[in-house]
C-alpha atoms as a PDB file:
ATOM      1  CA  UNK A   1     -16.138  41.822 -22.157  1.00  0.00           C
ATOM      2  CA  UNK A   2     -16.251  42.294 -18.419  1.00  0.00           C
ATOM      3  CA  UNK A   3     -16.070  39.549 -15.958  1.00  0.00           C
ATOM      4  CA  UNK A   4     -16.845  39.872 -12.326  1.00  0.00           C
ATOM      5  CA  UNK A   5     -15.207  37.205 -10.389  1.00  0.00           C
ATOM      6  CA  UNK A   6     -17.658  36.191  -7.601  1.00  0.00           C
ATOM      7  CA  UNK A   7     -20.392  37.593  -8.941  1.00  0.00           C
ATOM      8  CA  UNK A   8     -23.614  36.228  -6.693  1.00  0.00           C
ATOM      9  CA  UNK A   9     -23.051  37.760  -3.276  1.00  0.00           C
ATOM     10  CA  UNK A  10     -24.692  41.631  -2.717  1.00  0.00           C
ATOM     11  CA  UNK A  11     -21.449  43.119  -4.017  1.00  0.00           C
ATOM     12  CA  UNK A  12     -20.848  41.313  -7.601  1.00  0.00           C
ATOM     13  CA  UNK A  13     -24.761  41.119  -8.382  1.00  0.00           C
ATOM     14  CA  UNK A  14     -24.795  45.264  -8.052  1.00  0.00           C
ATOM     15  CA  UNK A  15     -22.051  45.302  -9.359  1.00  0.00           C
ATOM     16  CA  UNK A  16     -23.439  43.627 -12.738  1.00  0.00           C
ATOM     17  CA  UNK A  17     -26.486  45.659 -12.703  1.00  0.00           C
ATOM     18  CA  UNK A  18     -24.551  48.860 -12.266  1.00  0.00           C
ATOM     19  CA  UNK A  19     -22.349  47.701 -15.541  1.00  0.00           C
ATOM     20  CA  UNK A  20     -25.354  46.499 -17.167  1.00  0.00           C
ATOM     21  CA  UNK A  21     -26.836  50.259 -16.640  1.00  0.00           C
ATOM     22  CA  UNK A  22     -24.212  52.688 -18.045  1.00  0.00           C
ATOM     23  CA  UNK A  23     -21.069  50.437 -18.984  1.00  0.00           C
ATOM     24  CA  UNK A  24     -21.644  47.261 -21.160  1.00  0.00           C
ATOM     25  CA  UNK A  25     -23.902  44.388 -21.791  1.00  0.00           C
ATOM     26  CA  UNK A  26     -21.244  41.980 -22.451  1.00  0.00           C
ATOM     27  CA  UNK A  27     -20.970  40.382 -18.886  1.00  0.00           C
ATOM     28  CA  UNK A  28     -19.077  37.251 -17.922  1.00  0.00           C
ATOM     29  CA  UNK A  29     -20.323  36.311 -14.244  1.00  0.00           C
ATOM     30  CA  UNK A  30     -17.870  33.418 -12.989  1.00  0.00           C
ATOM     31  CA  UNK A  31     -18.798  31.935  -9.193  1.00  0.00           C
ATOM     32  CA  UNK A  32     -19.302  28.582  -8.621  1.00  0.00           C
ATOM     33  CA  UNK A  33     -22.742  28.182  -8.997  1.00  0.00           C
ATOM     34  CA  UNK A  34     -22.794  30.903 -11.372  1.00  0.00           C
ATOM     35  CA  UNK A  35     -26.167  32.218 -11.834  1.00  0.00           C
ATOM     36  CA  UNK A  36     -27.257  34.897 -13.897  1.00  0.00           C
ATOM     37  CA  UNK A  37     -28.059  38.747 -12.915  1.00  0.00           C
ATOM     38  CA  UNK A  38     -28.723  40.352 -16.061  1.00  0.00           C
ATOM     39  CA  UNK A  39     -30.761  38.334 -18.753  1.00  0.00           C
ATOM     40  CA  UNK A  40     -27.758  39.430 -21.561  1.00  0.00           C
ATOM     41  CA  UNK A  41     -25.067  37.850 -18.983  1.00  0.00           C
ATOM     42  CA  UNK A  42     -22.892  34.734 -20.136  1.00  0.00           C
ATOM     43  CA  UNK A  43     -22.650  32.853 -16.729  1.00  0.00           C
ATOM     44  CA  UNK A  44     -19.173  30.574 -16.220  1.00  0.00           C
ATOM     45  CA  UNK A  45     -19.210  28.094 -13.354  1.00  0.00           C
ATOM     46  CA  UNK A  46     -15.674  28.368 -11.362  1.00  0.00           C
ATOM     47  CA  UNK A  47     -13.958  27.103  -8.770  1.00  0.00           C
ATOM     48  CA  UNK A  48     -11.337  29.724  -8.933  1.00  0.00           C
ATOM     49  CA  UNK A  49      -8.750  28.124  -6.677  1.00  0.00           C
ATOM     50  CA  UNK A  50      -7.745  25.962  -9.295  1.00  0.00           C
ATOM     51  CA  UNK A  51      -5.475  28.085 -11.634  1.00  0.00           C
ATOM     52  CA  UNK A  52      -6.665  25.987 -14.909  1.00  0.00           C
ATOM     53  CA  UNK A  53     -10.245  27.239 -14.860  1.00  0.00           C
ATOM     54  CA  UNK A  54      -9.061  30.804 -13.321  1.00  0.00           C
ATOM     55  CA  UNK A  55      -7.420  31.208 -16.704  1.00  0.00           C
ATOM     56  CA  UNK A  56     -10.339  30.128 -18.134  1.00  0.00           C
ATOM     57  CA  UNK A  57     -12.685  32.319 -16.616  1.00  0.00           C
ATOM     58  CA  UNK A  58     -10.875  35.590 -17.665  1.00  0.00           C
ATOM     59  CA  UNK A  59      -9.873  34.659 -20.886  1.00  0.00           C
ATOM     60  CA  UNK A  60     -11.139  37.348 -23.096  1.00  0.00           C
ATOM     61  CA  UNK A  61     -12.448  39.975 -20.836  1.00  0.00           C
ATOM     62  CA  UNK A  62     -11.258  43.303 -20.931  1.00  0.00           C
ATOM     63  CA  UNK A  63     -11.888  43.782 -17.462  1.00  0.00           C
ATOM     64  CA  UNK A  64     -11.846  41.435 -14.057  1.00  0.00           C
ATOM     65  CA  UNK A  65     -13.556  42.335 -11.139  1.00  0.00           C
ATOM     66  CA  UNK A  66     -12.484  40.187  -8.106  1.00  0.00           C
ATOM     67  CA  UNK A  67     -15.609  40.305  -5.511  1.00  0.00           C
ATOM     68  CA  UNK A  68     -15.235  37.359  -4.521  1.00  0.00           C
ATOM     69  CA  UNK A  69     -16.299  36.607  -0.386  1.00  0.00           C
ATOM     70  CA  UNK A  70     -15.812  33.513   1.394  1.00  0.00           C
ATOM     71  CA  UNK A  71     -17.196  32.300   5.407  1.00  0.00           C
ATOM     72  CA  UNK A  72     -16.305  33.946   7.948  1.00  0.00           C
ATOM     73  CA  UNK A  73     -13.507  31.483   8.825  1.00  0.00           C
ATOM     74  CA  UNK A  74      -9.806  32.232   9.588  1.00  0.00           C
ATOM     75  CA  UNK A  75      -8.666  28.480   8.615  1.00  0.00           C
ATOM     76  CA  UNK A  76     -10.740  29.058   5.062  1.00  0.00           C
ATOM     77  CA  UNK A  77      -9.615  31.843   4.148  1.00  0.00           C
ATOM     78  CA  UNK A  78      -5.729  31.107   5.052  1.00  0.00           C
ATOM     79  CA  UNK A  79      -5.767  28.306   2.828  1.00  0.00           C
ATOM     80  CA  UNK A  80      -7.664  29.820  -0.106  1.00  0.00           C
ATOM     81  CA  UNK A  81      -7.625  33.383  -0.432  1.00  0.00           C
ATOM     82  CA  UNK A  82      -4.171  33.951  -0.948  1.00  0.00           C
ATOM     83  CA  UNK A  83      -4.459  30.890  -3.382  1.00  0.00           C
ATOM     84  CA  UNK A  84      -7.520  32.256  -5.573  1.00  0.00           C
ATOM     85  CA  UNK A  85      -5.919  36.093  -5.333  1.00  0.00           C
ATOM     86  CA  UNK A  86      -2.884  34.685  -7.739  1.00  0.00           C
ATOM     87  CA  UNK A  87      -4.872  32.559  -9.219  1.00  0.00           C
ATOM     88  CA  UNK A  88      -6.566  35.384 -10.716  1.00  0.00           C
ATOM     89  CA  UNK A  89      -3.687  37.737 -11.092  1.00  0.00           C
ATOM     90  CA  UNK A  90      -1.824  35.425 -12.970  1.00  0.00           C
ATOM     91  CA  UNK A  91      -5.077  34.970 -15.433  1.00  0.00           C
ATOM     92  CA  UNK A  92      -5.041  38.471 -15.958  1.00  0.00           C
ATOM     93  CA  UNK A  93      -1.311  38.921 -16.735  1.00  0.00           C
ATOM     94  CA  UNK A  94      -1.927  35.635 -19.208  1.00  0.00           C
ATOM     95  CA  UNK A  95      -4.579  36.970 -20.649  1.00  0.00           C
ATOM     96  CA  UNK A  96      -4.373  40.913 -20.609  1.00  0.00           C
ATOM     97  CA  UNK A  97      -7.111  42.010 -18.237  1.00  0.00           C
ATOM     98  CA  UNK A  98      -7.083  44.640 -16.034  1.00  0.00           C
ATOM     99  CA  UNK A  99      -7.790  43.712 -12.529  1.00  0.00           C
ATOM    100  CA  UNK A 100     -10.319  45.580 -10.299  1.00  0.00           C
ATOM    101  CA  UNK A 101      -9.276  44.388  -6.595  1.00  0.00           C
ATOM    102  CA  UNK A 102     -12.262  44.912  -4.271  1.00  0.00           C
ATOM    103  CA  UNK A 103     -11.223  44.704  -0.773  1.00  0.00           C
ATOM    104  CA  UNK A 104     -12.207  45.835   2.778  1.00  0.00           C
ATOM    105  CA  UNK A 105     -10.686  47.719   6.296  1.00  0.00           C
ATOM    106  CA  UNK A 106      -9.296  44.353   7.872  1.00  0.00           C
ATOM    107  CA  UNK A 107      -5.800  44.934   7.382  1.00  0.00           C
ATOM    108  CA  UNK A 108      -6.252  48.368   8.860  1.00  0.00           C
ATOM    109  CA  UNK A 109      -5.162  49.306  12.181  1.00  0.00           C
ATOM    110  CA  UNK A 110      -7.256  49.435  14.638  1.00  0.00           C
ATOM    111  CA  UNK A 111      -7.957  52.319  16.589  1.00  0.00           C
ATOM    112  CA  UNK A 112      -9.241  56.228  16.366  1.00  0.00           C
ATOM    113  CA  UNK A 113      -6.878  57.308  13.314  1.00  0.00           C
ATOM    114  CA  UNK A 114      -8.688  58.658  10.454  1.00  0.00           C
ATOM    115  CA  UNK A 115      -8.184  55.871   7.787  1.00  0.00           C
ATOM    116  CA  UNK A 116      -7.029  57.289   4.226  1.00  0.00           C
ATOM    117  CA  UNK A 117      -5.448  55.106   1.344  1.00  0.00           C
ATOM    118  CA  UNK A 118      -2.066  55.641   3.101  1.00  0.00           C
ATOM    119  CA  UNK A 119      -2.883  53.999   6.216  1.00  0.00           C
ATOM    120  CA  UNK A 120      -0.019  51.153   6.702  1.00  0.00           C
ATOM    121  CA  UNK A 121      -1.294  47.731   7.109  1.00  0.00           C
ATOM    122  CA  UNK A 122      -1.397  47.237  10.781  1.00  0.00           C
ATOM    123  CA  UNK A 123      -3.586  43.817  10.801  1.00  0.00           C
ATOM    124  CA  UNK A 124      -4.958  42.734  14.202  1.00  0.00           C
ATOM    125  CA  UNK A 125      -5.702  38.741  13.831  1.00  0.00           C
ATOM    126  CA  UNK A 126      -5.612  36.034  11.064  1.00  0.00           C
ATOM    127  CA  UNK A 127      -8.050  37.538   8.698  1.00  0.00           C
ATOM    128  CA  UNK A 128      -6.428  41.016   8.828  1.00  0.00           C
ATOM    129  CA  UNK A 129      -3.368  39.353   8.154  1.00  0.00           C
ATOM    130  CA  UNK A 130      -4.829  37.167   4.944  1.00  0.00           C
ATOM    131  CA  UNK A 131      -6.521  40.555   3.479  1.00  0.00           C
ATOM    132  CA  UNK A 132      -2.999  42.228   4.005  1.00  0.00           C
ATOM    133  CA  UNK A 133      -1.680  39.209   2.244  1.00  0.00           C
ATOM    134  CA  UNK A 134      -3.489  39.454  -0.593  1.00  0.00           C
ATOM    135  CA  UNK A 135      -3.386  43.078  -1.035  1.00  0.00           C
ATOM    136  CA  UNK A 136       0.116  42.559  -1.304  1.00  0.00           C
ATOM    137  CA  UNK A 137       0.371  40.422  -3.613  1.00  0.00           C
ATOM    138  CA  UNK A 138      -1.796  42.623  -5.712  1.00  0.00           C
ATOM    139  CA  UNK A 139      -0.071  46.154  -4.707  1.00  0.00           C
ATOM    140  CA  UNK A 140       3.263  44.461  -5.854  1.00  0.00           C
ATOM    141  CA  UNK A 141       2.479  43.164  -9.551  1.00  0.00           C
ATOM    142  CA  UNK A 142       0.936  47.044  -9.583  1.00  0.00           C
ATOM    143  CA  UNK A 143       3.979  48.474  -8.706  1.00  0.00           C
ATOM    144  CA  UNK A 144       6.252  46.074 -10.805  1.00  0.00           C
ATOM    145  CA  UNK A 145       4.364  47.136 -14.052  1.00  0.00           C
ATOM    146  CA  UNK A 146       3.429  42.969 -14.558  1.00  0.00           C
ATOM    147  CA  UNK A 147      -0.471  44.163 -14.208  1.00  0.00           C
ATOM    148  CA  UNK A 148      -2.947  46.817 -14.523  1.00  0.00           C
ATOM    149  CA  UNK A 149      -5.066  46.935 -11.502  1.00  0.00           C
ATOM    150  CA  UNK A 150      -6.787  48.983  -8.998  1.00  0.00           C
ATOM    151  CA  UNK A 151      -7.733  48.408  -5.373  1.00  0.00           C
ATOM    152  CA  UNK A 152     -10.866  49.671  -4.614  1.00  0.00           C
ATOM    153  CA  UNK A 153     -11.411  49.055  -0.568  1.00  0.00           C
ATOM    154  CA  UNK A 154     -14.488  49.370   1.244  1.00  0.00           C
ATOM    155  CA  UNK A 155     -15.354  49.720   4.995  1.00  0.00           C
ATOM    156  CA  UNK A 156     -18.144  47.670   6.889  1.00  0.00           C
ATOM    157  CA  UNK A 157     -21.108  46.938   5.106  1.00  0.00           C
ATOM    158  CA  UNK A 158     -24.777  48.339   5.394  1.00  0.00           C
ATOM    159  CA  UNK A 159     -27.221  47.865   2.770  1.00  0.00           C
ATOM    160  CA  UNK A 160     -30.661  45.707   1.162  1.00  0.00           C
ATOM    161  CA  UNK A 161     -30.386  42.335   0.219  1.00  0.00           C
ATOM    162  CA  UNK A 162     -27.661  39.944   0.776  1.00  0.00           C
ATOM    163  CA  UNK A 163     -26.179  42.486   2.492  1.00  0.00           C
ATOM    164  CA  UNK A 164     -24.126  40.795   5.575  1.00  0.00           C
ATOM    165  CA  UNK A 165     -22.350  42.766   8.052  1.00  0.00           C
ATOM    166  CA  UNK A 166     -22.677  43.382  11.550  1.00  0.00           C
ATOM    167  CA  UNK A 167     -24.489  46.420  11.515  1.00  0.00           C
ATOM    168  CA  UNK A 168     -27.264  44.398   9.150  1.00  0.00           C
ATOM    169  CA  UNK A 169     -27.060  41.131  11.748  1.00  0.00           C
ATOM    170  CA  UNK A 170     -27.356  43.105  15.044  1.00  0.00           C
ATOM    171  CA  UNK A 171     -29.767  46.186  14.069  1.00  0.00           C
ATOM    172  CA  UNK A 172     -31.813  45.624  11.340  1.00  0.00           C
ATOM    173  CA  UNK A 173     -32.114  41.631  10.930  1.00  0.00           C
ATOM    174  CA  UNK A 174     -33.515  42.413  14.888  1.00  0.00           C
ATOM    175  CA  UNK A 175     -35.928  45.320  14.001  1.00  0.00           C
ATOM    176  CA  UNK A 176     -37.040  43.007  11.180  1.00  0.00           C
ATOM    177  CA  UNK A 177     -37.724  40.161  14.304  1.00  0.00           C
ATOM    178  CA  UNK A 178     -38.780  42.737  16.439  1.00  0.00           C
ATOM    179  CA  UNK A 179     -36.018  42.106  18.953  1.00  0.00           C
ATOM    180  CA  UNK A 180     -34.097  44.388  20.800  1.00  0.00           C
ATOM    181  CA  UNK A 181     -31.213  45.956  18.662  1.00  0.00           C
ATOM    182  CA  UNK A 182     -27.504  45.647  19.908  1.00  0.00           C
ATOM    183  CA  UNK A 183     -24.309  47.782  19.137  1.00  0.00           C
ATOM    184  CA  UNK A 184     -21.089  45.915  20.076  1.00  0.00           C
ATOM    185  CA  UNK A 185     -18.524  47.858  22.670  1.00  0.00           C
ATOM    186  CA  UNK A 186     -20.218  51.317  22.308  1.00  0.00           C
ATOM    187  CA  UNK A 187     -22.537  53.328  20.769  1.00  0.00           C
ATOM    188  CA  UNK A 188     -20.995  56.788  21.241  1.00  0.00           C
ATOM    189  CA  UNK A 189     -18.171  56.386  18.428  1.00  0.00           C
ATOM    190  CA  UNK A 190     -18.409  57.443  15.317  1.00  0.00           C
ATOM    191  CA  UNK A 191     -18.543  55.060  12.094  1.00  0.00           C
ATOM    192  CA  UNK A 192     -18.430  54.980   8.526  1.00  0.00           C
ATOM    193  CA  UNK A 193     -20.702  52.472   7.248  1.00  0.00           C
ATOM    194  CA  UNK A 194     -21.415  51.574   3.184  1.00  0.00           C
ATOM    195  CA  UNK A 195     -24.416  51.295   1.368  1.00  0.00           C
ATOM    196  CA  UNK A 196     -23.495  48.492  -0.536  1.00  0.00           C
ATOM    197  CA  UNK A 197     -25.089  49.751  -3.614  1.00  0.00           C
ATOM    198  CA  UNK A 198     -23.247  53.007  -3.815  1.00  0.00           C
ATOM    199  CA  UNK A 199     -19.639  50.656  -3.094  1.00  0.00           C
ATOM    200  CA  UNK A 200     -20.589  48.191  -6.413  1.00  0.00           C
ATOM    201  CA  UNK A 201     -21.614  51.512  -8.446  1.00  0.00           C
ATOM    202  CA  UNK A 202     -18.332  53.285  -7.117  1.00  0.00           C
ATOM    203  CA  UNK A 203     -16.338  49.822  -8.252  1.00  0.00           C
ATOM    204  CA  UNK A 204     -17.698  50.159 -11.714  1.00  0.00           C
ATOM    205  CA  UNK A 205     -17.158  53.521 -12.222  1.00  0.00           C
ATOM    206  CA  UNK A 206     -13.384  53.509 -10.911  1.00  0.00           C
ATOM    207  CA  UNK A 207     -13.206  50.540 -13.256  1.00  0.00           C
ATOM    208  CA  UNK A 208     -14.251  51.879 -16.423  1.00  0.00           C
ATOM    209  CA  UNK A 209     -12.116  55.078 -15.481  1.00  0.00           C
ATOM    210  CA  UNK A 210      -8.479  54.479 -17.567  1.00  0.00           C
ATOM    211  CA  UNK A 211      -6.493  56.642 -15.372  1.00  0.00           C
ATOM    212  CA  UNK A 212      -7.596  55.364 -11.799  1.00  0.00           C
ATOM    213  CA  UNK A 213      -5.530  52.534 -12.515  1.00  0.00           C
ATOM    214  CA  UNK A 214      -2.607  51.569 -10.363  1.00  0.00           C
ATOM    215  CA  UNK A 215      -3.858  53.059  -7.591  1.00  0.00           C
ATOM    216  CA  UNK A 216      -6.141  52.349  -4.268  1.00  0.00           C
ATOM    217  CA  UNK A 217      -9.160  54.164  -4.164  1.00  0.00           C
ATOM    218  CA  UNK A 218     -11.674  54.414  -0.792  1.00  0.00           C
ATOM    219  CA  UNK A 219     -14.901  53.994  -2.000  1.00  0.00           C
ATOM    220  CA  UNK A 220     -17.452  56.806  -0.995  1.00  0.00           C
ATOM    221  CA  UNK A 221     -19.507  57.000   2.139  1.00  0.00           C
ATOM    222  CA  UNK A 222     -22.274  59.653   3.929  1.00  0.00           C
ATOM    223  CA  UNK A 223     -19.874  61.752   5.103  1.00  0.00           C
ATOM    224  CA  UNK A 224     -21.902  62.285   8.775  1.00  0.00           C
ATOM    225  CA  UNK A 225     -20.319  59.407   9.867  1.00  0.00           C
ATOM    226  CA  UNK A 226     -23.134  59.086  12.644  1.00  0.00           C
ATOM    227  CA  UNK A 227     -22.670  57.122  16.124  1.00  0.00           C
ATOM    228  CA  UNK A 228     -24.566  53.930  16.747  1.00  0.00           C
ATOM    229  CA  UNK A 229     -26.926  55.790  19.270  1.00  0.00           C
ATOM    230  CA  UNK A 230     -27.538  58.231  16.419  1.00  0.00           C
ATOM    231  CA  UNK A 231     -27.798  56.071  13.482  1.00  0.00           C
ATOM    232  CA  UNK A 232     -30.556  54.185  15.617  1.00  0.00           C
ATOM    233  CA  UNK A 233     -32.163  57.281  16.319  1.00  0.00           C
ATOM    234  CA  UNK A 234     -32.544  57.882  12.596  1.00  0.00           C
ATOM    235  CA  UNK A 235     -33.748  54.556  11.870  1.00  0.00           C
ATOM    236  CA  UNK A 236     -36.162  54.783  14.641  1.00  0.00           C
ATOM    237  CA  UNK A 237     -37.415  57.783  12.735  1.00  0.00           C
ATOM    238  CA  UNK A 238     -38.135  56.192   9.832  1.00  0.00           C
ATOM    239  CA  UNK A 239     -39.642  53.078  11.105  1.00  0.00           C
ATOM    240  CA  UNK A 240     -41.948  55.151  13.334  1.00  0.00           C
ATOM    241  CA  UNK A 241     -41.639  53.121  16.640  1.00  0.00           C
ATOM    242  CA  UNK A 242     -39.022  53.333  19.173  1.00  0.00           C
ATOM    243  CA  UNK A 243     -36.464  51.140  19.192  1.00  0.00           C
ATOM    244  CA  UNK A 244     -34.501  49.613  21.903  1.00  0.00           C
ATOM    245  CA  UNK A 245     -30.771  49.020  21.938  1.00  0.00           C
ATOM    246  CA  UNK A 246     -28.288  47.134  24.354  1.00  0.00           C
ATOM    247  CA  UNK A 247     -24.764  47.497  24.215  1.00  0.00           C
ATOM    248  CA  UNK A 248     -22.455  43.974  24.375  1.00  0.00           C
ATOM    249  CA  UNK A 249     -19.575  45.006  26.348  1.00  0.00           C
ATOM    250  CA  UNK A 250     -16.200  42.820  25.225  1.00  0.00           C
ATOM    251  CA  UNK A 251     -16.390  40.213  27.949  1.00  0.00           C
ATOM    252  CA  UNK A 252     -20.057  39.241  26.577  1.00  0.00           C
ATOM    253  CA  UNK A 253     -18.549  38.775  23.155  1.00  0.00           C
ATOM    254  CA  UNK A 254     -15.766  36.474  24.786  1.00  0.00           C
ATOM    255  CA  UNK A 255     -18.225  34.483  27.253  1.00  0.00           C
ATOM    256  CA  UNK A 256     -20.178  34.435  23.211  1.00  0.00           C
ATOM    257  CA  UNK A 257     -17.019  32.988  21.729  1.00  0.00           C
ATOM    258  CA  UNK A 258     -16.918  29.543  24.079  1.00  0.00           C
ATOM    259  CA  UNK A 259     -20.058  28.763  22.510  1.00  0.00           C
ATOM    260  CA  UNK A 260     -20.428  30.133  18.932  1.00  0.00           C
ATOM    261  CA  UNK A 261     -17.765  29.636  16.314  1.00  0.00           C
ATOM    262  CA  UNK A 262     -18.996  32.924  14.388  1.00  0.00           C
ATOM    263  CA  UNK A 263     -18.726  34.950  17.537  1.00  0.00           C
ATOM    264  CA  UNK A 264     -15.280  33.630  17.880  1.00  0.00           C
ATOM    265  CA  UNK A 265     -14.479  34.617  14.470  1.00  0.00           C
ATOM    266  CA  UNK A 266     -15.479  38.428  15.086  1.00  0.00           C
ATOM    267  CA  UNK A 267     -13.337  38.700  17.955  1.00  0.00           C
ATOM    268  CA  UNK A 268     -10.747  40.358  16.036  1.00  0.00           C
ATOM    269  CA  UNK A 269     -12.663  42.539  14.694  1.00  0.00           C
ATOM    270  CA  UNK A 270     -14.012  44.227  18.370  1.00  0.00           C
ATOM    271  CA  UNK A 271     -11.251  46.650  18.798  1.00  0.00           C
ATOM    272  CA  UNK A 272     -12.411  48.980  16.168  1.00  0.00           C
ATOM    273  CA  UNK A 273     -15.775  49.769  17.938  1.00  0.00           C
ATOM    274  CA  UNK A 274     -14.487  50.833  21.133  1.00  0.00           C
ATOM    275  CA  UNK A 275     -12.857  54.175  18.734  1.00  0.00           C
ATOM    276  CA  UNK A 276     -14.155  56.453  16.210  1.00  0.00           C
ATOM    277  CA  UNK A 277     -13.773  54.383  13.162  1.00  0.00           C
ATOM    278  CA  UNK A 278     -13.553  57.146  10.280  1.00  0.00           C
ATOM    279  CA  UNK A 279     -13.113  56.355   6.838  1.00  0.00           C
ATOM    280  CA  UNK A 280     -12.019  59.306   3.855  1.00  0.00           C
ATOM    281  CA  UNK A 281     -13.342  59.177   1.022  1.00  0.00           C
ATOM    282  CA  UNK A 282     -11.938  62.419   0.053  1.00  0.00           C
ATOM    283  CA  UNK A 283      -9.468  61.078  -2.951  1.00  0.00           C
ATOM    284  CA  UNK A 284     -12.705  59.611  -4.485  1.00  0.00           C
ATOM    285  CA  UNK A 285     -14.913  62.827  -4.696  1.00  0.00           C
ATOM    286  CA  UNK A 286     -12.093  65.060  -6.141  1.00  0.00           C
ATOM    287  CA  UNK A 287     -11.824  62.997  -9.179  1.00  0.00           C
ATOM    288  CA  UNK A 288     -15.850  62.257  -9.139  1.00  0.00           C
ATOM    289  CA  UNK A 289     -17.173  65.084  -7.754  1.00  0.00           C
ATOM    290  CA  UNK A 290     -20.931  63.997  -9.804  1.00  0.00           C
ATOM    291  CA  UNK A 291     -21.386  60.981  -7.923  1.00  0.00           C
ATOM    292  CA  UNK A 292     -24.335  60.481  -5.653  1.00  0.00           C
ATOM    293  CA  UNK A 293     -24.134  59.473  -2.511  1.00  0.00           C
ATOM    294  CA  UNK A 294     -26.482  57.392  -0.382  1.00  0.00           C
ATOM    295  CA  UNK A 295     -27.761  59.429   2.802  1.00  0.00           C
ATOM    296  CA  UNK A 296     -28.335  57.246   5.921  1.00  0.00           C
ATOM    297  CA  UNK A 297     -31.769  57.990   5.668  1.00  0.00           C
ATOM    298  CA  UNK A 298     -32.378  57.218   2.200  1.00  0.00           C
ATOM    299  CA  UNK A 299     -30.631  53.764   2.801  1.00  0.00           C
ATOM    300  CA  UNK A 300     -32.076  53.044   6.018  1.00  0.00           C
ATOM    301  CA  UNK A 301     -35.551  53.890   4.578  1.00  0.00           C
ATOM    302  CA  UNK A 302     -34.790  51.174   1.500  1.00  0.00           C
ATOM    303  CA  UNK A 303     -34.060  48.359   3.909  1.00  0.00           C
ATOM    304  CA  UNK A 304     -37.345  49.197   5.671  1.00  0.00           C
ATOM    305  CA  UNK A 305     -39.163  48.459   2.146  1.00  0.00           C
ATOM    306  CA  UNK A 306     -37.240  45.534   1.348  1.00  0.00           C
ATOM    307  CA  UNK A 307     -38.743  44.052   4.637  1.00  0.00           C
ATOM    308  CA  UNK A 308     -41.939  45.203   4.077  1.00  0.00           C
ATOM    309  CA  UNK A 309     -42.486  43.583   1.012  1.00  0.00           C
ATOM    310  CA  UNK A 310     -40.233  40.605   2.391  1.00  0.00           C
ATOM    311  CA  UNK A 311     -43.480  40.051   4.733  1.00  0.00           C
ATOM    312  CA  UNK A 312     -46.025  40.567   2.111  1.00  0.00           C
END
C-alpha cells in the first residue's frame, strides 16, 4: 500500500491519479476530510497532529507521501508543522514506511543564485524558517540511517485546478475576471515556475524509484525559465487578446499589508522577485532522462480550457 498524507489539495490528488496510472491501485488517502480520488482508494480521516492517529494512518503502507499544505499563516504553521512533520516520521520509523518529503523553495535564500539541491538554507522570515525546520528534522533521521526518505522540493506553483500560487492568483485568476494582470516587483527576471501536474508525477516516480532514496531531488521544470513580461506574452498568445499587466512595486505590497492579513503573509516572500529566481533541475533529468516535461505553452493553454469549461 501507498498512503499520501494530505491527499485533497492539487498536489496529493495528482499525485493519486499519477500512482493510480502506472504504480498501484492500493491507495490509502489520509486528510482530514479525506475524500476519495480514485474509485479503488481506501480514504482515512486524520488529524495528523495528533501522533496516535499519525501512526494509524501509515500503518501498513509501504510508502508515505507527506503533501500535506496548511494557510498561509506564520502562527499556524509554527505551531503545527513541525508537530505533524514528526508526527509522521515517527509513524514511519514505527511502522517501516519509507517517507516521500514533498517540500518547496522557502527555506532558500533569496536572491539571483542559481538554486541546486546544495543550496544552504538561508530562510528569510517565519515560514522559511518552519520549512527549514522541518526539512531538518527530516534530512537528519536520513542521515542517521533511523528512516528511508527522500525530499522531493518544488519551486512556486503554476498549474489547473486547485492550483494556488501567486502566479495563478495575480495572472490567470485575473484573465479569468477579465482584470488587469499584475507581476509583483518586476517583470524582467527570470523564473522557474511548476506545472503542478508534472511536480505530483515527478513525486511518484522518484518514489517508486529504490535508489533515489536518501537524497533531495528538484523536481523538473521548462527549462526557458521565461520572465513575467514574457510568460504573459505567451499566454496572451494563446488566449488571443491582449493582455494588460501592472507591476506592484514593494511599497504597494507594504501599504497592502496594513490592510490584508494574506498580503502581510507574502511579505517575506517579495525579495525573490526583484532577482532571477532559477531553479536546476539538472540532477533529476540525468537519472530520468524519459520524462516529459510540461512546456509553458502546453500548460498555459490547459488552464485556458479548464476556464472555459469552468464558464460553460
Amino acid at each position: 500500500m501507498q498512503t499520501i498524507l494530505g491527499a485533497n489539495g492539487q498536489i496529493g490528488e495528482e499525485l493519486a491519479r499519477e500512482l493510480k496510472r502506472n504504480f498501484t491501485s492500493d491507495i490509502r488517502i489520509v486528510s482530514r476530510n479525506a475524500k476519495k480520488v480514485n474509485d479503488s482508494d481506501v480514504v482515512f480521516a486524520a488529524d495528523l497532529a495528533n501522533r496516535a492517529k499519525a501512526i494509524e494512518a501509515v500503518k501498513g503502507s509501504e510508502i508515505a507521501y507527506f503533501t500535506l499544505g496548511l494557510p498561509i499563516d506564520a502562527g499556524l504553521w509554527e505551531a503545527q508543522f513541525p508537530l505533524i512533520t514528526k508526527n509522521v516520521i515517527d509513524a514511519c520509523k514505527i511502522n517501516g514506511t519509507k517517507l516521500v518529503f514533498f517540500d518547496n523553495t522557502y527555506m532558500y535564500p533569496q536572491d539571483g543564485r542559481v538554486l541546486t539541491e546544495d543550496t544552504p538554507f538561508a530562510p528569510v522570515g517565519r515560514k522559511g524558517r518552519v520549512r527549514k525546520q522541518m526539512a531538518e528534522l527530516v534530512l537528519q533521521e536520513m542521515q542517521a540511517g533511523g528512516l528511508q526518505a527522500i525530499i522531493c522540493r518544488a519551486p512556486e506553483f503554476y498549474g489547473p485546478g486547485k492550483t494556488q500560487s501567486i502566479t495563478n492568483t495575480l495572472v490567470f485568476d485575473n484573465i479569468r475576471d477579465g482584470k488587469k494582470l499584475k507581476v509583483p516587483i518586476s517583470a524582467e527576471k527570470k523564473r522557474s515556475l511548476i506545472w503542478t501536474p508534472d511536480a505530483s508525477r515527478a513525486t511518484a516516480l522518484i518514489g517508486n524509484t529504490p535508489d533515489a532514496f536518501g537524497q533531495t531531488w528538484h523536481l523538473p521544470v521548462d527549462e526557458t525559465h521565461p520572465t513575467y513580461q514574457e510568460f504573459i506574452a505567451l499566454a496572451a498568445g494563446i488566449y488571443g487578446r491582449p493582455l494588460k499587466y501592472a507591476v506592484v512595486p514593494k511599497f504597494a505590497f507594504k501599504m497592502g499589508a496594513l490592510f490584508s492579513k494574506r498580503i502581510r503573509e507574502l511579505q517575506e516572500l517579495l525579495p525573490r522577485y526583484a532577482y532571477d529566481n532559477l531553479f536546476d533541475d539538472s540532477k533529476f533529468r540525468d537519472r530520468f532522462p524519459g520524462f516529459q516535461v510540461t512546456g509553458y505553452g502546453e500548460g498555459i493553454a490547459q488552464i485556458r480550457q479548464d476556464q472555459a469549461r469552468g464558464r460553460e
